[in-house]
Protein backbone atom coordinates (compact mmCIF):
# COMPACT_ATOMS: atom_id res chain seq x y z
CA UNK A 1 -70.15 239.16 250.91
CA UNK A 2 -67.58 241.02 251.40
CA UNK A 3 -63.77 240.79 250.79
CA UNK A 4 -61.10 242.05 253.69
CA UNK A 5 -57.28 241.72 253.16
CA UNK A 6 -54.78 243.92 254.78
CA UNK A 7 -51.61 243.28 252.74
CA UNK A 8 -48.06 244.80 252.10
CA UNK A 9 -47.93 248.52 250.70
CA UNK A 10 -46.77 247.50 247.18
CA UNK A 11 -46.45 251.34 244.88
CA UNK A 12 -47.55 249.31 241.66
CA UNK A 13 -50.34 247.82 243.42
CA UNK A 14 -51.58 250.13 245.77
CA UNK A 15 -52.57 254.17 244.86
CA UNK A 16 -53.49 256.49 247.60
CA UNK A 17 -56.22 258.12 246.14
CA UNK A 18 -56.55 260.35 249.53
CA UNK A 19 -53.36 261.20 250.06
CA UNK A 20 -53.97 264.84 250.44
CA UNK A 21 -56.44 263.98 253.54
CA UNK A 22 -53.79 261.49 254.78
CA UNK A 23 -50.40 260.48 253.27
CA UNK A 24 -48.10 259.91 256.78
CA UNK A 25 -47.55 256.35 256.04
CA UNK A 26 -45.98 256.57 252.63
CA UNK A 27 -44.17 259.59 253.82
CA UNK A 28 -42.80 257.64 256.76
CA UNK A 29 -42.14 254.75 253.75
CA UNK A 30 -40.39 257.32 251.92
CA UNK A 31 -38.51 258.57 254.65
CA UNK A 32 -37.09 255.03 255.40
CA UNK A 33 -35.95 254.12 252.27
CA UNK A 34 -38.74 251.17 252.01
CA UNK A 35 -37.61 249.88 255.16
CA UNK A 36 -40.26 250.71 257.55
CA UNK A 37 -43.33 248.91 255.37
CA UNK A 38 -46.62 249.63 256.05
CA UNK A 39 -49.66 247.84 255.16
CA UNK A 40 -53.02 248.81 253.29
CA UNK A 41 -56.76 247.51 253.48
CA UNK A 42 -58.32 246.09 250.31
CA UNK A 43 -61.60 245.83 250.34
CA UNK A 44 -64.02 244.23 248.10
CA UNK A 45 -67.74 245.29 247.59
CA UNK A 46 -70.48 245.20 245.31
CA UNK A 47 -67.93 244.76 242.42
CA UNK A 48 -66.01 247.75 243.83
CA UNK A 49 -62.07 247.75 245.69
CA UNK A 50 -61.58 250.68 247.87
CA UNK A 51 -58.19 251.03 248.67
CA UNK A 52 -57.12 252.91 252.62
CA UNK A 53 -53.73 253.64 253.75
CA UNK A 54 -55.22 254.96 256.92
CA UNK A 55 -57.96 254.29 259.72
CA UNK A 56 -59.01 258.13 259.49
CA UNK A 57 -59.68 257.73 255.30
CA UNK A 58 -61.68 254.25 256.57
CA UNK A 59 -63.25 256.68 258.82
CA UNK A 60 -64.10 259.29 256.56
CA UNK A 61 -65.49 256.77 253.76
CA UNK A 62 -67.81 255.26 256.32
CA UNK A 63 -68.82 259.10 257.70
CA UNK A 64 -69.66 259.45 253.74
CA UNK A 65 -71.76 256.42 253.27
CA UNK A 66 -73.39 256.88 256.65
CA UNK A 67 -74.50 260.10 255.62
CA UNK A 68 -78.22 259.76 253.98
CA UNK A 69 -78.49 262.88 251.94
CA UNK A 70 -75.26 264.07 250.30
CA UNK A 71 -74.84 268.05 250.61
CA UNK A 72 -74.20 269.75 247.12
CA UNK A 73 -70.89 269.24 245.72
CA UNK A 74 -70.40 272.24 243.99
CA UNK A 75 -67.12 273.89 244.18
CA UNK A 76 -66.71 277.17 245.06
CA UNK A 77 -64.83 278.42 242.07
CA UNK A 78 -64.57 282.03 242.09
CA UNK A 79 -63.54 282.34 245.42
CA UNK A 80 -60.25 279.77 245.37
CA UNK A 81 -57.98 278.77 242.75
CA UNK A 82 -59.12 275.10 242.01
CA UNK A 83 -57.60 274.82 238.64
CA UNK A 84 -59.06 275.05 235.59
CA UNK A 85 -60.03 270.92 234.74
CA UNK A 86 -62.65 269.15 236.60
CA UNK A 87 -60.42 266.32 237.36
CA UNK A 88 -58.21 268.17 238.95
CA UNK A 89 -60.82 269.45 241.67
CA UNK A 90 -62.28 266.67 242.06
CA UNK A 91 -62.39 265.44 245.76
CA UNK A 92 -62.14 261.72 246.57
CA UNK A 93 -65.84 260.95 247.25
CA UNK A 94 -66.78 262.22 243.55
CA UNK A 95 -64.71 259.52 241.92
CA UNK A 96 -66.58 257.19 243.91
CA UNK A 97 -69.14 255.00 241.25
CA UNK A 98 -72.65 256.34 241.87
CA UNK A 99 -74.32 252.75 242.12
CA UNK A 100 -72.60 252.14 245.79
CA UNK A 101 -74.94 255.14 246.93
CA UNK A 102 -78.16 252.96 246.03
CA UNK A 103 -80.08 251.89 249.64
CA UNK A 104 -79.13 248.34 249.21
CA UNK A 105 -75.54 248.05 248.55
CA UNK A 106 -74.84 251.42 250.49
CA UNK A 107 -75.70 248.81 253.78
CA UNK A 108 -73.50 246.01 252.09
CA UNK A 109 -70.67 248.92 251.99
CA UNK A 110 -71.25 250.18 255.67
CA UNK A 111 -70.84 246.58 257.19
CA UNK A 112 -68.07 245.98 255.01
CA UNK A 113 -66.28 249.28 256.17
CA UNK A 114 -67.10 248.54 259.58
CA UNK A 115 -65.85 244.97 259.53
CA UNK A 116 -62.78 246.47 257.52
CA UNK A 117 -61.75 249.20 260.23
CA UNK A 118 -61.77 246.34 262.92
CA UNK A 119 -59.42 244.09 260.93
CA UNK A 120 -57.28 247.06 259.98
CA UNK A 121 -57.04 248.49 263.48
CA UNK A 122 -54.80 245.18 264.45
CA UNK A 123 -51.69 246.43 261.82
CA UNK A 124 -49.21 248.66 263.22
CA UNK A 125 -49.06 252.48 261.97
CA UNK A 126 -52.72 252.08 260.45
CA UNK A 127 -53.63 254.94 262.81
CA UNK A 128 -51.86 258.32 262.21
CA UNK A 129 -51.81 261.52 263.93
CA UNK A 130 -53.25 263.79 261.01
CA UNK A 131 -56.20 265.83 262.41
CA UNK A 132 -59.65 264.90 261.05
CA UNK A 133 -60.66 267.11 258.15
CA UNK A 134 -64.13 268.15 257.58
CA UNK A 135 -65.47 265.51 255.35
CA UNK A 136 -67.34 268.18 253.03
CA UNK A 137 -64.71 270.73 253.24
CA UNK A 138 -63.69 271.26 249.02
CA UNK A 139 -59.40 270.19 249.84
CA UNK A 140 -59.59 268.29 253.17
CA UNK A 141 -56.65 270.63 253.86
CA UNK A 142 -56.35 271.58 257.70
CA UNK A 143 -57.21 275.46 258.20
């Protein structure tokens, strides 16, 4: 089963490990001084916490887990400047443990993701105007 809590953005607590797809909260955070808070999704699954700041990275977690057959992931390395270390062009979905991709916990993780974008929907500012990226695109930078 499951685990849903939408809690208070804590910066200790709470990384934004898509923040280049979608970082308007914090910004907004920033902006304010701490003033305007904004809350986060935690979600528990299969021995796994994913962490969303946003409805459109919920969105983009669920289009990955949805998605049967996962396209290559190779970079394309000689014709952009992705840095020189792995980690560093890595995208978010390759840090993601490889066991969550097995047929039955993948399900677990859809109907947790689904339940999760429901609950999360309900908080103010947990949608944001930042344009969809292409999920597969290598920086989920607009173009």
């Amino acid at each position: 089963m499951a685990n849903i809590k939408v809690e208070n953005y804590d910066p200790l607590r709470h990384p934004n490990y898509m923040a280049y797809v979608d970082d308007e909260q914090y910004q907004r955070y920033k902006r304010s001084d701490g003033l305007i808070p904004y809350k986060v999704c935690l979600v528990d699954v299969c021995g796994f916490q994913f962490i969303f700041h946003s409805i459109l990275q919920m969105q983009l977690c669920l289009e990955y887990y949805s998605t049967e057959l996962q396209p290559s992931s190779r970079l394309p390395v000689y014709t952009e400047n992705l840095g020189g270390d792995h980690y560093e062009t890595q995208r978010w979905y390759e840090k993601l443990p490889g066991k969550l991709l097995e047929k039955s916990k993948r399900a677990k993780v859809i109907g947790a993701l689904k339940r999760a974008i429901d609950e999360y929907k309900k908080s103010p500012g947990a949608s944001t105007c930042v344009v969809r990226p292409n999920l597969w695109d290598w920086s989920g930078k607009k173009k």
